[in-house]
PDB file of N, CA and C in Angstrom:
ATOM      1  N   UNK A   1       0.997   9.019  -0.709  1.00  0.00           N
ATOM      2  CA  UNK A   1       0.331   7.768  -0.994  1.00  0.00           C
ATOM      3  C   UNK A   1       0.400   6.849   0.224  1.00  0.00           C
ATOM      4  N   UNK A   2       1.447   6.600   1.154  1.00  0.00           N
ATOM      5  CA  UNK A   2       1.784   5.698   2.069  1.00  0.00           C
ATOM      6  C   UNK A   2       0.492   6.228   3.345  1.00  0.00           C
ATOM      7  N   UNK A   3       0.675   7.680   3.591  1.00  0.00           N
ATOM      8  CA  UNK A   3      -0.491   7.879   4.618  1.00  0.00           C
ATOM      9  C   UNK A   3      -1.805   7.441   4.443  1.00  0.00           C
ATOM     10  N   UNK A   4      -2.418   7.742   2.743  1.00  0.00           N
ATOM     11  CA  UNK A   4      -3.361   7.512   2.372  1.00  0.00           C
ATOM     12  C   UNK A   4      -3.465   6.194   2.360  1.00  0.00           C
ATOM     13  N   UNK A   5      -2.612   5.228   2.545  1.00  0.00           N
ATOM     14  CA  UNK A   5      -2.807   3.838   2.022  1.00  0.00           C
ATOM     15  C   UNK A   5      -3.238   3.481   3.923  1.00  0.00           C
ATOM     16  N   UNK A   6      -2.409   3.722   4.932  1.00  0.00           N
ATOM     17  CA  UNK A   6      -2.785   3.745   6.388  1.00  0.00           C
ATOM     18  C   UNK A   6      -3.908   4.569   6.404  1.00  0.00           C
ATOM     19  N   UNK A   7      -4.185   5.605   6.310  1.00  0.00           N
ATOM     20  CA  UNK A   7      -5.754   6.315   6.487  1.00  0.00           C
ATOM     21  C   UNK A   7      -6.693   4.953   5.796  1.00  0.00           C
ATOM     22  N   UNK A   8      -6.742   4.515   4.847  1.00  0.00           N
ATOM     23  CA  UNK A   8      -8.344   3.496   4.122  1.00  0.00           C
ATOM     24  C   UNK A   8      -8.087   2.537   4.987  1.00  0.00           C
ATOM     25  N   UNK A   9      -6.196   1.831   5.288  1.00  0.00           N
ATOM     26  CA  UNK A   9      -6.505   1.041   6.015  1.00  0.00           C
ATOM     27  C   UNK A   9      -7.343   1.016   7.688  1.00  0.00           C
ATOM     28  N   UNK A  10      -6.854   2.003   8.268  1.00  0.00           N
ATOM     29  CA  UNK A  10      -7.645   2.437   9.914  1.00  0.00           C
ATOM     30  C   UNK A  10      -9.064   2.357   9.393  1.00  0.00           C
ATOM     31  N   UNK A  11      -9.650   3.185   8.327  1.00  0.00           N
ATOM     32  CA  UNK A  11     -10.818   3.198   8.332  1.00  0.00           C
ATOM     33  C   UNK A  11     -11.711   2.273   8.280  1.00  0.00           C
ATOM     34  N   UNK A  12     -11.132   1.339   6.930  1.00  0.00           N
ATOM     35  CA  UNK A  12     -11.866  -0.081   7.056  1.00  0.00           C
ATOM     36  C   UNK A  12     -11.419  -1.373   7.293  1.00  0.00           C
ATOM     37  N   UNK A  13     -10.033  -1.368   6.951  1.00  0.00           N
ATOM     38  CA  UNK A  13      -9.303  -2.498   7.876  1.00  0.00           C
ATOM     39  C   UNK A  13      -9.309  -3.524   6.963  1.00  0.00           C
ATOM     40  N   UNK A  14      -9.216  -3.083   5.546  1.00  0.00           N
ATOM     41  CA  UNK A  14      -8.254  -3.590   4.184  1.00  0.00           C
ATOM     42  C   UNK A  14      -6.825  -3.864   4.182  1.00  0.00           C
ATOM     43  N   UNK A  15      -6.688  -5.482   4.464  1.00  0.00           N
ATOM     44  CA  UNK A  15      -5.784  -5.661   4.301  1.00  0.00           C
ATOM     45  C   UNK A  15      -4.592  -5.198   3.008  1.00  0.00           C
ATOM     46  N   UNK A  16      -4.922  -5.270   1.881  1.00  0.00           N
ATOM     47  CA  UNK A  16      -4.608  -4.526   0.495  1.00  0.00           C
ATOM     48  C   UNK A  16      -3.914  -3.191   0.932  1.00  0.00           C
ATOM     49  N   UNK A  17      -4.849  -2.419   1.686  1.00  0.00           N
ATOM     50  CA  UNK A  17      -4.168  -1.245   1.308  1.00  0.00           C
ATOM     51  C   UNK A  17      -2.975  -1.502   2.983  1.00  0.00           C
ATOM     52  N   UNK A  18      -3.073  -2.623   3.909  1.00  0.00           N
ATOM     53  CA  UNK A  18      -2.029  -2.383   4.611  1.00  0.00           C
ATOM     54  C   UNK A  18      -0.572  -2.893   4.209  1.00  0.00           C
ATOM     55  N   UNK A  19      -1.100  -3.575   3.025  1.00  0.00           N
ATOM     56  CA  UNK A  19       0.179  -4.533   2.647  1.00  0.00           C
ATOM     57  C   UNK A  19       0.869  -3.483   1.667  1.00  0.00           C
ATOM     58  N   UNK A  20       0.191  -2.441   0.804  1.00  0.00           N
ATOM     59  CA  UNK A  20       0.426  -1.338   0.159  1.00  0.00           C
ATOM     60  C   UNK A  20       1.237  -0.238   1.016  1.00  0.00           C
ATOM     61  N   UNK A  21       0.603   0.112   1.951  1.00  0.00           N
ATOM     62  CA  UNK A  21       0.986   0.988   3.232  1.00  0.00           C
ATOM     63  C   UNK A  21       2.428   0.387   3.306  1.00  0.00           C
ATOM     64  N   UNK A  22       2.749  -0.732   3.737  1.00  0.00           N
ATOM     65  CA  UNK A  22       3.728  -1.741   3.766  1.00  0.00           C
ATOM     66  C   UNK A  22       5.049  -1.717   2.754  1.00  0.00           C
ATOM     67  N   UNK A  23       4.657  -1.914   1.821  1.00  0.00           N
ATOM     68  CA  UNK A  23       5.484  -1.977   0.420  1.00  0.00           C
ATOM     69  C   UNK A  23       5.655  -0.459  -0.079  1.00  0.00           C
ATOM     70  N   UNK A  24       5.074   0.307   0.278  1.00  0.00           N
ATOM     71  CA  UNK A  24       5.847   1.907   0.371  1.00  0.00           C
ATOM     72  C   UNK A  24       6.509   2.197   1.352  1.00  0.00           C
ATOM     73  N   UNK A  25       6.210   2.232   2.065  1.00  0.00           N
ATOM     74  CA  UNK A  25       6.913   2.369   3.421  1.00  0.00           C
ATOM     75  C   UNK A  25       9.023   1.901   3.229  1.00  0.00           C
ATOM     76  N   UNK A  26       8.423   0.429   2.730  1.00  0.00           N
ATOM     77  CA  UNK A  26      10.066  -0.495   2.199  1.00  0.00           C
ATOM     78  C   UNK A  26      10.743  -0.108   0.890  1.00  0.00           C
ATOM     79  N   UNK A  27      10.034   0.654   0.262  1.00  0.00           N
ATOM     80  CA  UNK A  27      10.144   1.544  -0.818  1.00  0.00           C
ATOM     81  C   UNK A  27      11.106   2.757  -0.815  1.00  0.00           C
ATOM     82  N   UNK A  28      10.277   3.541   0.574  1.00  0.00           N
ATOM     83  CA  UNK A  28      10.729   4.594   0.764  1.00  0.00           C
ATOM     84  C   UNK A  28      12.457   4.455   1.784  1.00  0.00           C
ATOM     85  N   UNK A  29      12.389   3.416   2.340  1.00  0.00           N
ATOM     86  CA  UNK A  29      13.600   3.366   2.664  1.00  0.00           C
ATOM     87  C   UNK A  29      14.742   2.803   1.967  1.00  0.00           C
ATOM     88  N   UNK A  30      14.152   2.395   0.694  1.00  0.00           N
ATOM     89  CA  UNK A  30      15.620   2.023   0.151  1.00  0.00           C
ATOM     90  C   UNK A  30      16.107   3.693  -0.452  1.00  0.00           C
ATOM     91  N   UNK A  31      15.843   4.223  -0.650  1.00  0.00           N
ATOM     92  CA  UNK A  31      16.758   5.680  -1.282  1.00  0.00           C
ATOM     93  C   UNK A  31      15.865   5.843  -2.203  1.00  0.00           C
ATOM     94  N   UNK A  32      16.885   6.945  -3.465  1.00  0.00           N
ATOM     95  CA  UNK A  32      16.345   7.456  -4.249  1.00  0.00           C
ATOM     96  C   UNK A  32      16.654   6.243  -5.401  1.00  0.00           C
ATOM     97  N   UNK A  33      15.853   6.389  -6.534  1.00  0.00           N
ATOM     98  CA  UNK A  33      16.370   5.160  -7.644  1.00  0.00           C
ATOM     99  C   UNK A  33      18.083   6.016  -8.499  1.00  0.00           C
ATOM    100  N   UNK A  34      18.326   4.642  -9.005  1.00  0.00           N
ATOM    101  CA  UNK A  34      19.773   4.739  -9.398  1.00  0.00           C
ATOM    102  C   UNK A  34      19.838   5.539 -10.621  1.00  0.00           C
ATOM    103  N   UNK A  35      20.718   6.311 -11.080  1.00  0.00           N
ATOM    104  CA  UNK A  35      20.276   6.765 -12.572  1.00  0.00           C
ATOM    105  C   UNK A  35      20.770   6.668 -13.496  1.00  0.00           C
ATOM    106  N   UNK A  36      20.515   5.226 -14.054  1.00  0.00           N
ATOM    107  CA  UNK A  36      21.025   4.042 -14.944  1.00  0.00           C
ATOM    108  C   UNK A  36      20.062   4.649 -16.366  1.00  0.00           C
ATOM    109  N   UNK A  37      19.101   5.059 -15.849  1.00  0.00           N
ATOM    110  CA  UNK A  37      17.981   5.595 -17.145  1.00  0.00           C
ATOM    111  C   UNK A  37      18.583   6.394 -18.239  1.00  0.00           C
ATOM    112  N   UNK A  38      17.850   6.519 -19.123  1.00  0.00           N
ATOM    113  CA  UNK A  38      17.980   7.488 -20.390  1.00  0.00           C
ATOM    114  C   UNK A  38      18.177   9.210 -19.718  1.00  0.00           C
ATOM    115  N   UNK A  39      19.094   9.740 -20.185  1.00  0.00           N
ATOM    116  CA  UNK A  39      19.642  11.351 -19.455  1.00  0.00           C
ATOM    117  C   UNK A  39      18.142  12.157 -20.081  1.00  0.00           C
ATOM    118  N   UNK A  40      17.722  12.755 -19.296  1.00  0.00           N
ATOM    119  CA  UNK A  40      16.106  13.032 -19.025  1.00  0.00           C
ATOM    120  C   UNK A  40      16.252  15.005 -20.390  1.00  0.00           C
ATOM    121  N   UNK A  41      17.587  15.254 -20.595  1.00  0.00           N
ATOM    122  CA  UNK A  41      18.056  16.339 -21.523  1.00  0.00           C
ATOM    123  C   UNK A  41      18.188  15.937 -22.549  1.00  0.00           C
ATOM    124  N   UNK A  42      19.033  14.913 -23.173  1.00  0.00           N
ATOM    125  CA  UNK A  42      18.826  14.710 -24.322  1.00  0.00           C
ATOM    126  C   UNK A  42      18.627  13.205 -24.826  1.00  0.00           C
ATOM    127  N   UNK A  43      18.002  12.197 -23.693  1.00  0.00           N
ATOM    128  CA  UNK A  43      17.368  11.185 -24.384  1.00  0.00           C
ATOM    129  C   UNK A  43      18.346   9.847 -24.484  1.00  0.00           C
ATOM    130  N   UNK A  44      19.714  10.421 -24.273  1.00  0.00           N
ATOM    131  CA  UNK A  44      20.655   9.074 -24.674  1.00  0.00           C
ATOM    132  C   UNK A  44      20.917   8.385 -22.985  1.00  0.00           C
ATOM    133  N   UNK A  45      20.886   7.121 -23.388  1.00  0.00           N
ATOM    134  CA  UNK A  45      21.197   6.404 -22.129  1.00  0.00           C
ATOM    135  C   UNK A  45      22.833   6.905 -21.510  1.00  0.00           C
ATOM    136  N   UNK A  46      22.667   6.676 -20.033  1.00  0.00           N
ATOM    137  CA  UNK A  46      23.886   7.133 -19.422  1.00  0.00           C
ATOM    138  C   UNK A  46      25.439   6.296 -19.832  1.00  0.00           C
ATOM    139  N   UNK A  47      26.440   6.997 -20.458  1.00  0.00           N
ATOM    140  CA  UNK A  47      27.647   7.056 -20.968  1.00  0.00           C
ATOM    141  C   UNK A  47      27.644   6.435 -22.645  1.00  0.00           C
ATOM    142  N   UNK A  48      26.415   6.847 -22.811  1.00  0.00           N
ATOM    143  CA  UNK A  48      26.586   6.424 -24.427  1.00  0.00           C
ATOM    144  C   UNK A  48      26.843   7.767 -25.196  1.00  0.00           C
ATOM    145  N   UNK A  49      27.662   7.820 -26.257  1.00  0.00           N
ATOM    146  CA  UNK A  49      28.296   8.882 -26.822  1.00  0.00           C
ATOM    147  C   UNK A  49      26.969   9.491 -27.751  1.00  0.00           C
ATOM    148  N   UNK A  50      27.396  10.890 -27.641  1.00  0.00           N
ATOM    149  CA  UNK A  50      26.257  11.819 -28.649  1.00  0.00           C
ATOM    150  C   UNK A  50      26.741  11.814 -30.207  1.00  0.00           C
ATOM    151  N   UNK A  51      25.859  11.933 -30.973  1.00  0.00           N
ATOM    152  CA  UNK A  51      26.615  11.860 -32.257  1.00  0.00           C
ATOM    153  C   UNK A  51      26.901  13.360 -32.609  1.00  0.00           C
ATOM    154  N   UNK A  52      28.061  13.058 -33.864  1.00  0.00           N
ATOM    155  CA  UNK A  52      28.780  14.405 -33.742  1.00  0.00           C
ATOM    156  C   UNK A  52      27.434  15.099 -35.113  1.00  0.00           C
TER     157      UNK A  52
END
């Protein structure tokens, strides 16, 4: 997505997609996301107990 967002921008010189280009770019350097989310196996949020 980040190349593609620099490729439309060179081509037509859309600011939008440079500020996009931009905000992935700062995206991509913070890391991977944290994994605070729901456990993607069985659905329960991380350290909440399974029922017996």
């Amino acid at each position: 997505m980040r190349d593609f967002s620099w490729h439309v921008f060179t081509q037509t010189g859309d600011i939008e997609a440079y500020l996009l280009y931009k905000e992935m770019d700062a995206l991509g350097m913070a890391g991977p996301p944290a994994e605070d989310g729901p456990d993607e196996e069985d659905g329960s949020a991380a350290g909440e107990a399974l029922p017996s």
